[in-house]
N, C-alpha and C. Protein backbone atom coordinates (compact mmCIF):
# COMPACT_ATOMS: atom_id res chain seq x y z
N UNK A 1 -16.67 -1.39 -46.35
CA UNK A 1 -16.96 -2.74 -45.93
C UNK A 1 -18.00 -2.69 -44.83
N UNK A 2 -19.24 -3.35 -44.96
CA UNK A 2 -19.61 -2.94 -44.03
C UNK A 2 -19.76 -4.12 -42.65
N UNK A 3 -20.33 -4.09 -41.76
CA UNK A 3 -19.85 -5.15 -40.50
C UNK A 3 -21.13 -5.59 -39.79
N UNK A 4 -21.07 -6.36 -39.59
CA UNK A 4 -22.85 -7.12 -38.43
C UNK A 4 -22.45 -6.46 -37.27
N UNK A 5 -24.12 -6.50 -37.04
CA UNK A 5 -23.91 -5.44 -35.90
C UNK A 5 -23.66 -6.02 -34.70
N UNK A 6 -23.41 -7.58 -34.75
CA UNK A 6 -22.64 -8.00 -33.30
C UNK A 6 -20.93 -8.00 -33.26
N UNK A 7 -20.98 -7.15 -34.62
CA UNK A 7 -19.19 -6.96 -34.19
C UNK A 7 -18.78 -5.63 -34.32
N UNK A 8 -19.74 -4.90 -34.53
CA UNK A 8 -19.70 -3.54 -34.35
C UNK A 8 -19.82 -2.79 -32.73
N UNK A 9 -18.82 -1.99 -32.46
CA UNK A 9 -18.71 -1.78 -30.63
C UNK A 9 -20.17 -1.28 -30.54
N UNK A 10 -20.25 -1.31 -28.93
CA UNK A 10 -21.33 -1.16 -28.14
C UNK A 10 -21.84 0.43 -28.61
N UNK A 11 -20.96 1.07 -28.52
CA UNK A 11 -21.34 2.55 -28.48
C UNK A 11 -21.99 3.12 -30.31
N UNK A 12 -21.93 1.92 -31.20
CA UNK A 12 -22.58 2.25 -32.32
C UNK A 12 -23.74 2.15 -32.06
N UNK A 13 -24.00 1.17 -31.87
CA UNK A 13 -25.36 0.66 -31.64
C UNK A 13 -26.50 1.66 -31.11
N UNK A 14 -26.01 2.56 -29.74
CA UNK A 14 -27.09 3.45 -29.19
C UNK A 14 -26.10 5.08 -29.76
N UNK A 15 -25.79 4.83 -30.19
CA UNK A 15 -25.09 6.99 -30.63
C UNK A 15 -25.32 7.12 -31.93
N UNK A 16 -26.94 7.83 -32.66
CA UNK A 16 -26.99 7.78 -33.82
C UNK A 16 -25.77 9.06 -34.81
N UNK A 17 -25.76 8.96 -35.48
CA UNK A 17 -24.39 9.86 -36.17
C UNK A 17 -25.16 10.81 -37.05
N UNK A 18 -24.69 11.76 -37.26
CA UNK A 18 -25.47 12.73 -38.23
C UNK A 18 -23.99 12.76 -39.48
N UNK A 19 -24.37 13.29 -40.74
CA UNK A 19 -23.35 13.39 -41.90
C UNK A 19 -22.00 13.39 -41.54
N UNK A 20 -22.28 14.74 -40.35
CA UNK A 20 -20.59 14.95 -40.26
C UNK A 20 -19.90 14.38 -38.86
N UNK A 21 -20.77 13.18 -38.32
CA UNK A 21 -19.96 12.28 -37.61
C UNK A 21 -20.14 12.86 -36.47
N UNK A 22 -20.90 13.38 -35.83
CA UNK A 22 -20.87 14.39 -34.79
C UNK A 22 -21.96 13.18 -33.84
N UNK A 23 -22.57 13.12 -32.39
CA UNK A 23 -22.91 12.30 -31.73
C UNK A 23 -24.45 13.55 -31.64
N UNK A 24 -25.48 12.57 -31.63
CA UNK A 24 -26.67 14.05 -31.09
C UNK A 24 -27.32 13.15 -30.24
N UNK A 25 -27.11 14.00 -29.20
CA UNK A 25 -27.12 13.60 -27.76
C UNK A 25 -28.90 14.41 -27.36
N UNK A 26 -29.47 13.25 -26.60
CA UNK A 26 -30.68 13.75 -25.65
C UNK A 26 -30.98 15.49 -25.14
N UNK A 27 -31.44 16.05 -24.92
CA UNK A 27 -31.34 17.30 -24.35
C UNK A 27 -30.90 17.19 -22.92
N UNK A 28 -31.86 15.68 -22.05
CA UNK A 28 -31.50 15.27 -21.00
C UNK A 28 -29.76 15.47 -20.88
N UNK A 29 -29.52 14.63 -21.55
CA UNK A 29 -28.13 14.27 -20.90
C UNK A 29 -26.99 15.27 -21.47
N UNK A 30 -27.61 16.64 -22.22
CA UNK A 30 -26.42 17.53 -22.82
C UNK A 30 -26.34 18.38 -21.86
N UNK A 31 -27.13 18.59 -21.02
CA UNK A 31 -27.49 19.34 -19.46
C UNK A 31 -26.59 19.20 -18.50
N UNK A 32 -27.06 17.73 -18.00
CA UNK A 32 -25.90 17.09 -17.11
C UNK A 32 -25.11 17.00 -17.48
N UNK A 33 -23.85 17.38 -16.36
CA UNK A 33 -22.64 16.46 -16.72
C UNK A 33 -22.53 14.95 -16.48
N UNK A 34 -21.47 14.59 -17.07
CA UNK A 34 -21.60 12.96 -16.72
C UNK A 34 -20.20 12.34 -15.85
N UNK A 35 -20.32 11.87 -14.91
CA UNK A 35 -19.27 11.67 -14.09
C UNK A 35 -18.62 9.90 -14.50
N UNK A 36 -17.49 9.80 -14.39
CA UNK A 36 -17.05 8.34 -14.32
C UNK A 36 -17.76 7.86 -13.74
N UNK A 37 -17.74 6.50 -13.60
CA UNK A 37 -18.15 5.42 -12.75
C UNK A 37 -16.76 5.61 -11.96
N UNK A 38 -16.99 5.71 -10.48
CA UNK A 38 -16.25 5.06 -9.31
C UNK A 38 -15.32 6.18 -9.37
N UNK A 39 -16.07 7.47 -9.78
CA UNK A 39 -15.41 8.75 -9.03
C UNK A 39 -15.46 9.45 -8.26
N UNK A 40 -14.95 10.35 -7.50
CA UNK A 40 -15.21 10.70 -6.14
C UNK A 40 -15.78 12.24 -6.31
N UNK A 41 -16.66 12.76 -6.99
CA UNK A 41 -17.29 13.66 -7.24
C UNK A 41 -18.08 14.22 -6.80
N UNK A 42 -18.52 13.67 -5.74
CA UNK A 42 -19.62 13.89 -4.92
C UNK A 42 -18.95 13.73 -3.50
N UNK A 43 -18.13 13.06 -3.26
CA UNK A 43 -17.38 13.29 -1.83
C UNK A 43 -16.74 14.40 -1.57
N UNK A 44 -16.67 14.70 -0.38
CA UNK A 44 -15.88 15.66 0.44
C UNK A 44 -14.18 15.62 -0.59
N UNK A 45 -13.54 16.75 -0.87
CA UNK A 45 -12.24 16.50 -0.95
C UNK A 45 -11.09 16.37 -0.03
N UNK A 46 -11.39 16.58 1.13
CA UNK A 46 -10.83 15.58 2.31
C UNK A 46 -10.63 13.93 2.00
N UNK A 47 -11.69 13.13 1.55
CA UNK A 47 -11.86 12.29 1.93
C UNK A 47 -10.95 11.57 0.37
N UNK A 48 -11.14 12.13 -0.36
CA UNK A 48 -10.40 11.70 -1.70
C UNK A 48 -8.81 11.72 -1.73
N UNK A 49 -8.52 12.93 -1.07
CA UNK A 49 -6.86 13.14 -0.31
C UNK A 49 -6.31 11.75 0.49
N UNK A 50 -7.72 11.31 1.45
CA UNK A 50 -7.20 10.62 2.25
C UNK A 50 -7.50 8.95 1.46
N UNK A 51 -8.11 8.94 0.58
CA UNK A 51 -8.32 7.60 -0.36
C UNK A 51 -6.84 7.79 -1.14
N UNK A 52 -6.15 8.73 -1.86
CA UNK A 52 -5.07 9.36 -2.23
C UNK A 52 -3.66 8.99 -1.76
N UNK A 53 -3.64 9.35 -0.61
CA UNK A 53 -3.12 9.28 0.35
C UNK A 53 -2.49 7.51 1.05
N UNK A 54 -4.07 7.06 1.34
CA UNK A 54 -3.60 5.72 1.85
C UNK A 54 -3.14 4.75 -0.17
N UNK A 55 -3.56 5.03 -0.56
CA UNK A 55 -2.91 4.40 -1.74
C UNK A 55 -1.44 4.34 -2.63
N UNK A 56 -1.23 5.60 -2.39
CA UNK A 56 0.30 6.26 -2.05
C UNK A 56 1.25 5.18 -0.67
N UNK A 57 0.94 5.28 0.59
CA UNK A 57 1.26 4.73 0.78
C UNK A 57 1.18 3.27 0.38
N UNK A 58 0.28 2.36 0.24
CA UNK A 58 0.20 1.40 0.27
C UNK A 58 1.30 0.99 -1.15
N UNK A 59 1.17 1.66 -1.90
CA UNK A 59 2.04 1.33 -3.13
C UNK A 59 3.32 1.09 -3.07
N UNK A 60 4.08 2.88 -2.02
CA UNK A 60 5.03 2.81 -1.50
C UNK A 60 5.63 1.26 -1.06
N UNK A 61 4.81 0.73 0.08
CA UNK A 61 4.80 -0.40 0.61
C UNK A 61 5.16 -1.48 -0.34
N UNK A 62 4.68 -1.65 -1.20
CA UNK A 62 4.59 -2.94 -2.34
C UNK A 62 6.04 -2.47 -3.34
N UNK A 63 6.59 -1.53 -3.41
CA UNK A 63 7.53 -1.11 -3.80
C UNK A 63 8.23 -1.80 -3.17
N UNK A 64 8.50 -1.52 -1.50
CA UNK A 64 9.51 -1.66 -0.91
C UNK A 64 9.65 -2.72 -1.17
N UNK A 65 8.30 -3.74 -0.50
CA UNK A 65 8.39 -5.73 -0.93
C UNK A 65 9.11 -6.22 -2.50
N UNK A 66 8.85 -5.41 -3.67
CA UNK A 66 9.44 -5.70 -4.96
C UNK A 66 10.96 -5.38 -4.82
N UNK A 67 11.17 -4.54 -4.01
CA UNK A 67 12.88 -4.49 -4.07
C UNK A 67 13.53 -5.26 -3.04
N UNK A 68 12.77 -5.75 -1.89
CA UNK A 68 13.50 -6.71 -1.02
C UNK A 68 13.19 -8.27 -1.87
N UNK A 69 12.40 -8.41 -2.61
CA UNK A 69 11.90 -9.85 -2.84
C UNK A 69 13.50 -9.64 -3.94
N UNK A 70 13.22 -8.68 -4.67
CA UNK A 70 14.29 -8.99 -6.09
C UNK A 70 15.26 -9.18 -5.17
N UNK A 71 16.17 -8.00 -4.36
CA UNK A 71 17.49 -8.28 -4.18
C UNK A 71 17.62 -9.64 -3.12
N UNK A 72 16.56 -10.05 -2.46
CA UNK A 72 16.57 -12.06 -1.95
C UNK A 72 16.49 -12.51 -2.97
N UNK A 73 16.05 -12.47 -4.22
CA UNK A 73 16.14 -13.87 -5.25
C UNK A 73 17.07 -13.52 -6.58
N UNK A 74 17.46 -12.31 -6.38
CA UNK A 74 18.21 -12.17 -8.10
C UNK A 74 19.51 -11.70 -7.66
N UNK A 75 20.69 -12.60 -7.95
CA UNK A 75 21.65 -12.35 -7.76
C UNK A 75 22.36 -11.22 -8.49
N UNK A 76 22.26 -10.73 -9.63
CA UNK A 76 22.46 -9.57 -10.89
C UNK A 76 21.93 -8.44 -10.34
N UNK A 77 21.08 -8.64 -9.57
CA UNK A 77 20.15 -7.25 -9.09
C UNK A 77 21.19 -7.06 -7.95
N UNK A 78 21.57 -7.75 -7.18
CA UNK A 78 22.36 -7.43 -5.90
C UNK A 78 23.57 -7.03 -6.59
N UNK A 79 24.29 -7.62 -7.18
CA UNK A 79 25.09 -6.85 -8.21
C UNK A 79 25.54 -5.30 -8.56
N UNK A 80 24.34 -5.59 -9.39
CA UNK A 80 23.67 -3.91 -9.80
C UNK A 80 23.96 -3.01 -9.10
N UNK A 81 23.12 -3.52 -7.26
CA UNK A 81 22.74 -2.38 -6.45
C UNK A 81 24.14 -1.87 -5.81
N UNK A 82 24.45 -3.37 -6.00
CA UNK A 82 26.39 -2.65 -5.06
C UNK A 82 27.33 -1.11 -6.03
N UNK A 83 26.90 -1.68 -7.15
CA UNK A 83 27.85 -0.94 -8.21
C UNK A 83 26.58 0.37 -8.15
N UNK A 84 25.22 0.69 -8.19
CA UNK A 84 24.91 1.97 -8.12
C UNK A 84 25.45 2.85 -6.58
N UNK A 85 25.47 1.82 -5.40
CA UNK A 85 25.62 2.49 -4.04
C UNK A 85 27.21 2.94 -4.33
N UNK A 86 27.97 2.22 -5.50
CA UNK A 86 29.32 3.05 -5.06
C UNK A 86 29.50 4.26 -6.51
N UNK A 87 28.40 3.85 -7.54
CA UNK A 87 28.81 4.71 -8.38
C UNK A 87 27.87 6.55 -8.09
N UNK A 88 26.98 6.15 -7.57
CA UNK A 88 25.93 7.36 -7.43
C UNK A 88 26.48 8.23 -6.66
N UNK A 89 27.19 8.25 -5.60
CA UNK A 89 28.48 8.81 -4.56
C UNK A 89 29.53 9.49 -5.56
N UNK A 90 29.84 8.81 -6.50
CA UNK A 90 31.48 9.10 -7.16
C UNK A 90 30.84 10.10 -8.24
N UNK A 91 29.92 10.10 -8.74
CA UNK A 91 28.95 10.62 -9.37
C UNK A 91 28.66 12.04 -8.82
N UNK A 92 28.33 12.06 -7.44
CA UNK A 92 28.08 13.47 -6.92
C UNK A 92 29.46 14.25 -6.65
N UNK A 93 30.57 13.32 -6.21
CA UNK A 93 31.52 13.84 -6.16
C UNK A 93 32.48 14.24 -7.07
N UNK A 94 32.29 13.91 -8.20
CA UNK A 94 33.38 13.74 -9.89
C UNK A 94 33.25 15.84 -9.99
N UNK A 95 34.49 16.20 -10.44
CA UNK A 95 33.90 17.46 -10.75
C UNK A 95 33.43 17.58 -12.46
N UNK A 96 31.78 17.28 -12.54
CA UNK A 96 31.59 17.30 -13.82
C UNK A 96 30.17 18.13 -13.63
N UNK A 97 29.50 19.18 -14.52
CA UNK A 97 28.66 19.39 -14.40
C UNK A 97 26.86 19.14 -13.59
N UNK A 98 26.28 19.61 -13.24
CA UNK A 98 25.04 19.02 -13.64
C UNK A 98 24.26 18.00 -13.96
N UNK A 99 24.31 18.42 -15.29
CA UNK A 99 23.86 17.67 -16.32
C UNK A 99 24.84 16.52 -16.10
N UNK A 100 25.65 16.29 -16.60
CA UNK A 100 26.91 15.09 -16.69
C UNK A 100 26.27 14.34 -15.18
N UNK A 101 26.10 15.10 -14.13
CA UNK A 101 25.92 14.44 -12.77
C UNK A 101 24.64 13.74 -12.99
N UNK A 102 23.65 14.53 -13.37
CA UNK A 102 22.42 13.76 -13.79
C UNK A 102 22.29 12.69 -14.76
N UNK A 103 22.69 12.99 -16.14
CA UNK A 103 22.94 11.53 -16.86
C UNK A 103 23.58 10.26 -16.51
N UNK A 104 24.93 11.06 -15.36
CA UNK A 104 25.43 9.56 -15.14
C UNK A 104 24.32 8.80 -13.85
N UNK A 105 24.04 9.59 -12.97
CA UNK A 105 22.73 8.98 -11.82
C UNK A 105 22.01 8.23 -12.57
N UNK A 106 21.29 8.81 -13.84
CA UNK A 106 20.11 8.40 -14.58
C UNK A 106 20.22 6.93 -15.09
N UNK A 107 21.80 6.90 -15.61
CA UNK A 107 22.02 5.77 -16.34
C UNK A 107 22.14 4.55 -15.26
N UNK A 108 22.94 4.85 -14.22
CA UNK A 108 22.48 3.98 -12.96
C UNK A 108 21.69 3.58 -12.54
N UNK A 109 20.43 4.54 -12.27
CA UNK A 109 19.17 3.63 -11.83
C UNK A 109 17.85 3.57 -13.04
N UNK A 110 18.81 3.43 -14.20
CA UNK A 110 18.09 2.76 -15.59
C UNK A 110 18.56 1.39 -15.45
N UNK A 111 19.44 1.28 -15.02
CA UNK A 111 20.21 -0.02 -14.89
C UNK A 111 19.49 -0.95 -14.02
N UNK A 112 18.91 -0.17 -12.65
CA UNK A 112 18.40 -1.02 -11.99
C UNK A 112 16.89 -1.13 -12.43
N UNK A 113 16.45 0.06 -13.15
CA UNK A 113 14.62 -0.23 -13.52
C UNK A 113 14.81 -0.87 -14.75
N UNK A 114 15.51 -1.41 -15.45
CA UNK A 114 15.64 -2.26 -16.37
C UNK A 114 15.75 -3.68 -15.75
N UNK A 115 16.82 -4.25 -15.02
CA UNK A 115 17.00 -5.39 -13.94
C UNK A 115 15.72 -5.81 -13.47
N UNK A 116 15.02 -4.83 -12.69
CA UNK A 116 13.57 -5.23 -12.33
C UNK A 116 12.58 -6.01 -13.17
N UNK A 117 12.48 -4.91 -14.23
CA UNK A 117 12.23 -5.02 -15.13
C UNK A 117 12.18 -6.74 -15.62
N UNK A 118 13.10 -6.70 -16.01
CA UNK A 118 13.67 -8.54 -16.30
C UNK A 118 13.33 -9.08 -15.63
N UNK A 119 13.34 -9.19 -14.16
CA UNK A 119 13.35 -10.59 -13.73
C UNK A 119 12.21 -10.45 -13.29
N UNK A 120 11.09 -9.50 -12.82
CA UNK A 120 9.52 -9.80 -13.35
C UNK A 120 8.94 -10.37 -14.42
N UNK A 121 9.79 -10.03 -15.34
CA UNK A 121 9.09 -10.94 -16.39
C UNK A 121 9.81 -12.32 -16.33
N UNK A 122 10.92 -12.36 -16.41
CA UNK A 122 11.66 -14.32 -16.23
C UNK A 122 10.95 -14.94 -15.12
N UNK A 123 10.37 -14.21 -13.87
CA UNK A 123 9.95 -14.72 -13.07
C UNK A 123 8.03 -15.39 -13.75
N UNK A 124 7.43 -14.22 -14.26
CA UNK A 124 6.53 -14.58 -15.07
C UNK A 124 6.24 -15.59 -16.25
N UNK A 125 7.21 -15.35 -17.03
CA UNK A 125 8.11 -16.21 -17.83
C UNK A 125 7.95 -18.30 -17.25
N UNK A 126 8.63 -18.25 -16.03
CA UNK A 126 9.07 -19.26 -15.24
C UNK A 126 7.92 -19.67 -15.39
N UNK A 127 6.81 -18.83 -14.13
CA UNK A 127 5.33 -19.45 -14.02
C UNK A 127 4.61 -20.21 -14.92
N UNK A 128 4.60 -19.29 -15.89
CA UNK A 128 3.76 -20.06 -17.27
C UNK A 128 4.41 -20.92 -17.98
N UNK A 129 5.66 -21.43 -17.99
CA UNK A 129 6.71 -22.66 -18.49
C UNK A 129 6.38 -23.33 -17.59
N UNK A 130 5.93 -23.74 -16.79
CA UNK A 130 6.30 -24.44 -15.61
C UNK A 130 6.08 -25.82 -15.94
N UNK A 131 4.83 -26.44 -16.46
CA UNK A 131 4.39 -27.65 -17.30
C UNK A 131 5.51 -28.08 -18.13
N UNK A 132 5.87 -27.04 -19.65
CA UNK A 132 6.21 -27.28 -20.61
C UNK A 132 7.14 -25.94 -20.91
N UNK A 133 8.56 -26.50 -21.39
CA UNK A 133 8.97 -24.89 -21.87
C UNK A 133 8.52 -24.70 -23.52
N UNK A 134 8.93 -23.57 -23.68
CA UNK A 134 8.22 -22.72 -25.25
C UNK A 134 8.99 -22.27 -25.80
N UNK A 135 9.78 -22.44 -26.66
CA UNK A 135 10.86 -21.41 -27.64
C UNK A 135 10.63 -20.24 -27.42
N UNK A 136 9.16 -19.78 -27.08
CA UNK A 136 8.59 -18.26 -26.71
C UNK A 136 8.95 -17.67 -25.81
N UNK A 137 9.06 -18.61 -24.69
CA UNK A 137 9.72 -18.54 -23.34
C UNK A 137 11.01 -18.35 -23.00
N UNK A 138 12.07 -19.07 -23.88
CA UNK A 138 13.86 -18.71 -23.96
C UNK A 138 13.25 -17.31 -24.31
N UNK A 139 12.62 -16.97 -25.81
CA UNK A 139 13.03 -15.62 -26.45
C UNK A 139 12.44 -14.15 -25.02
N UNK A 140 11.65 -14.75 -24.70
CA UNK A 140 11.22 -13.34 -23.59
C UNK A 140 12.51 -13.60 -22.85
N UNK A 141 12.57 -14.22 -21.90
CA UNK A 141 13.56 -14.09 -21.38
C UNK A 141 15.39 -13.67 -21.92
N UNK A 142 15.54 -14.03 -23.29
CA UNK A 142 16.89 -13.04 -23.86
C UNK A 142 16.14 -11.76 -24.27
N UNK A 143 15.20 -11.43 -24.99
CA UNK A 143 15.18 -10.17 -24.94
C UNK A 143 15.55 -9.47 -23.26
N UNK A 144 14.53 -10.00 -22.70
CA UNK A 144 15.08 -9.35 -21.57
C UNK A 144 16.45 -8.99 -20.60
N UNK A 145 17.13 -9.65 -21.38
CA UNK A 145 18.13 -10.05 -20.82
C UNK A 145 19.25 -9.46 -22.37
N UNK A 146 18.71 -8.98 -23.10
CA UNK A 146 18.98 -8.15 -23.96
C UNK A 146 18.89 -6.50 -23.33
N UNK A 147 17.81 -6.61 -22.90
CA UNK A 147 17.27 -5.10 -22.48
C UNK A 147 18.09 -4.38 -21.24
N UNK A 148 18.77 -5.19 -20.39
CA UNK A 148 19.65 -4.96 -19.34
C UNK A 148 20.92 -4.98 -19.94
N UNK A 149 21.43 -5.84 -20.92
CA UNK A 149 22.78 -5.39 -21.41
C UNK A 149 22.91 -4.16 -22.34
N UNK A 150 22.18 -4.00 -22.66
CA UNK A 150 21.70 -2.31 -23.62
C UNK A 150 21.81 -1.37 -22.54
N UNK A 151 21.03 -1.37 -21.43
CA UNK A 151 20.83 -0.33 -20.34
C UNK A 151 22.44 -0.15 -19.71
N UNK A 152 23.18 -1.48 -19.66
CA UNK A 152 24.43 -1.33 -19.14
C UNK A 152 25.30 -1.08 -20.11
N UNK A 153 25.08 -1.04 -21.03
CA UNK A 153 26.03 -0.06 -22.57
C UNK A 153 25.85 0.98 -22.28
N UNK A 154 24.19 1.43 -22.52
CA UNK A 154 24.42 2.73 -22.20
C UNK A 154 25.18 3.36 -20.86
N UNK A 155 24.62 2.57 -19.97
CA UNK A 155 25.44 3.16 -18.46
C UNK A 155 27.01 3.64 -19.06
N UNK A 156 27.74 2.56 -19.61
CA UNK A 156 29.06 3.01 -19.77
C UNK A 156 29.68 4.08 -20.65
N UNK A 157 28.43 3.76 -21.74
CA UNK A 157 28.83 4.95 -22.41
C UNK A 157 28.88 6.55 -22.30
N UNK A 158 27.62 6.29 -21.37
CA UNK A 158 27.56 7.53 -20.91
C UNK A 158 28.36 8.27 -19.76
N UNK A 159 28.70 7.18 -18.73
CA UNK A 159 30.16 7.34 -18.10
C UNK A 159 31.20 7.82 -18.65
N UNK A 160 31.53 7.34 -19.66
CA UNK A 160 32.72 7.19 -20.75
C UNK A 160 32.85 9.03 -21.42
N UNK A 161 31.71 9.30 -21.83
CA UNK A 161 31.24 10.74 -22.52
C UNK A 161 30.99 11.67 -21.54
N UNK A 162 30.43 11.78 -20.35
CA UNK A 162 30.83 12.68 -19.41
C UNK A 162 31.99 12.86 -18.72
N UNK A 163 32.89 11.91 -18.71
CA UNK A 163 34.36 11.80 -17.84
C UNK A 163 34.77 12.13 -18.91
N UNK A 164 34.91 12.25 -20.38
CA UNK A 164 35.63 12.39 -21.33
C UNK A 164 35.41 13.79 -21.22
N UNK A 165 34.49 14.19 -21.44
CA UNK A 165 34.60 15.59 -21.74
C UNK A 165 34.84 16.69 -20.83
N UNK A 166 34.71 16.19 -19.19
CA UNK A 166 35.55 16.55 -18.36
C UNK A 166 36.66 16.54 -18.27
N UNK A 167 37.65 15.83 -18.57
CA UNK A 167 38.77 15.41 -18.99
C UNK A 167 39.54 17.06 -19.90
N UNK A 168 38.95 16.13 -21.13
CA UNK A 168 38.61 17.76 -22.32
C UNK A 168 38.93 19.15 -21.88
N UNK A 169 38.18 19.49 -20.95
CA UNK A 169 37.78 20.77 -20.49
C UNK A 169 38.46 20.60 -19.48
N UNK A 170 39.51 20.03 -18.58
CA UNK A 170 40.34 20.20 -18.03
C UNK A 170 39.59 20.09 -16.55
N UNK A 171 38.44 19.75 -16.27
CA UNK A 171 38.24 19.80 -14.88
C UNK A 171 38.63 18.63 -14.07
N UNK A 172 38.54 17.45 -14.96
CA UNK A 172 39.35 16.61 -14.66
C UNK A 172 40.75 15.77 -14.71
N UNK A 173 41.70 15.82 -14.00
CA UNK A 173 42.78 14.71 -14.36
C UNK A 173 42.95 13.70 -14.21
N UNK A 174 43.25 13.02 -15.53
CA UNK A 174 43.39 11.34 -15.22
C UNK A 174 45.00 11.38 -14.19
C-alpha cells in the first residue's frame, strides 16, 4: 500500500534506503558521533551528578507532598497505611522465612502503590467530569477501584499461603 508523503514520518523523507533497508549515511556524519539533544556530554561529570542529584532530591520532595496530600484527602489510603504500619512489624516478626517475609511486605505496599494509584486517577477522573459526568468516567474510576480490591486479594492470599505453610512446617502454632 503505498502512502503520501505527508503521512509518511519525518525520518523517510531525508534517510534514503538501499535494498536491504539499511540507512546510508553522509561520510560527515558516520565520523561523528551524534549526541542527544539536552545531554550533558560535554559537561564536567561533576556537574551532571549534581543536576542528578538535585533532581533526586527534588522528586524525593514531590513524593513526600503525594503521600501527605493522599493520606489528607483519601480516607481508604489512611486505612491502608494503618493496616501496613501494623502488618509490616508482624511480618518481620512471624517466624516464616525470607522469602514468605518478603512477599508478605511486598503485598502490603502493593496495596498502598495500587491505592495511590486510584485515587490519582479518580482525582483526575473528577477534574475532567467536572462540567458533565461520562459513563467513561464511573468505568475508570471502578476499574480502579477494581485494581485495589485485586491488590487486596492478593495481599490476603498471600498472607493466607505463607502463614499456611508455616503452619505446615511446624514453625508456626496456631
Amino acid at each position: 500500500m503505498a502512502m503520501s508523503s505527508d503521512l509518511m514520518p519525518e525520518s523517510s523523507h531525508s534517510t534514503p534506503l538501499t535494498a536491504g533497508s539499511a540507512a546510508i549515511l553522509p561520510p560527515s556524519s558516520a565520523a561523528a558521533p551524534v549526541e542527544a539533544p539536552g545531554s550533558n556530554a560535554g559537561s564536567p561529570p561533576q556537574k551532571a551528578a549534581a543536576v542528578g542529584m538535585k533532581r533526586l532530591t527534588k522528586a524525593f520532595f514531590y513524593s513526600m507532598e503525594g503521600l501527605g496530600s493522599t493520606w489528607k484527602h483519601e480516607e481508604a489510603f489512611r486505612q491502608e497505611m494503618w493496616l501496613a504500619i501494623v502488618l509490616v512489624p508482624v511480618a518481620v516478626l512471624l517466624p516464616v522465612g525470607l522469602e514468605g517475609k518478603a512477599l508478605m511486605i511486598g503485598s502490603v505496599l502493593l496495596v498502598l502503590i495500587v491505592e495511590l494509584l486510584n485515587s490519582g486517577l479518580e482525582w483526575c477522573v473528577d477534574l475532567a467530569a467536572q462540567q458533565q459526568r461520562h459513563p467513561f468516567a464511573k468505568r475508570a474510576k471502578d476499574m480502579g477501584s477494581a485494581a485495589v480490591f485485586l491488590s487486596l486479594v492478593n495481599c490476603l492470599l498471600t498472607w493466607v499461603l505463607v502463614l499456611g505453610q508455616a503452619v505446615l512446617e511446624g514453625r508456626l502454632h496456631l
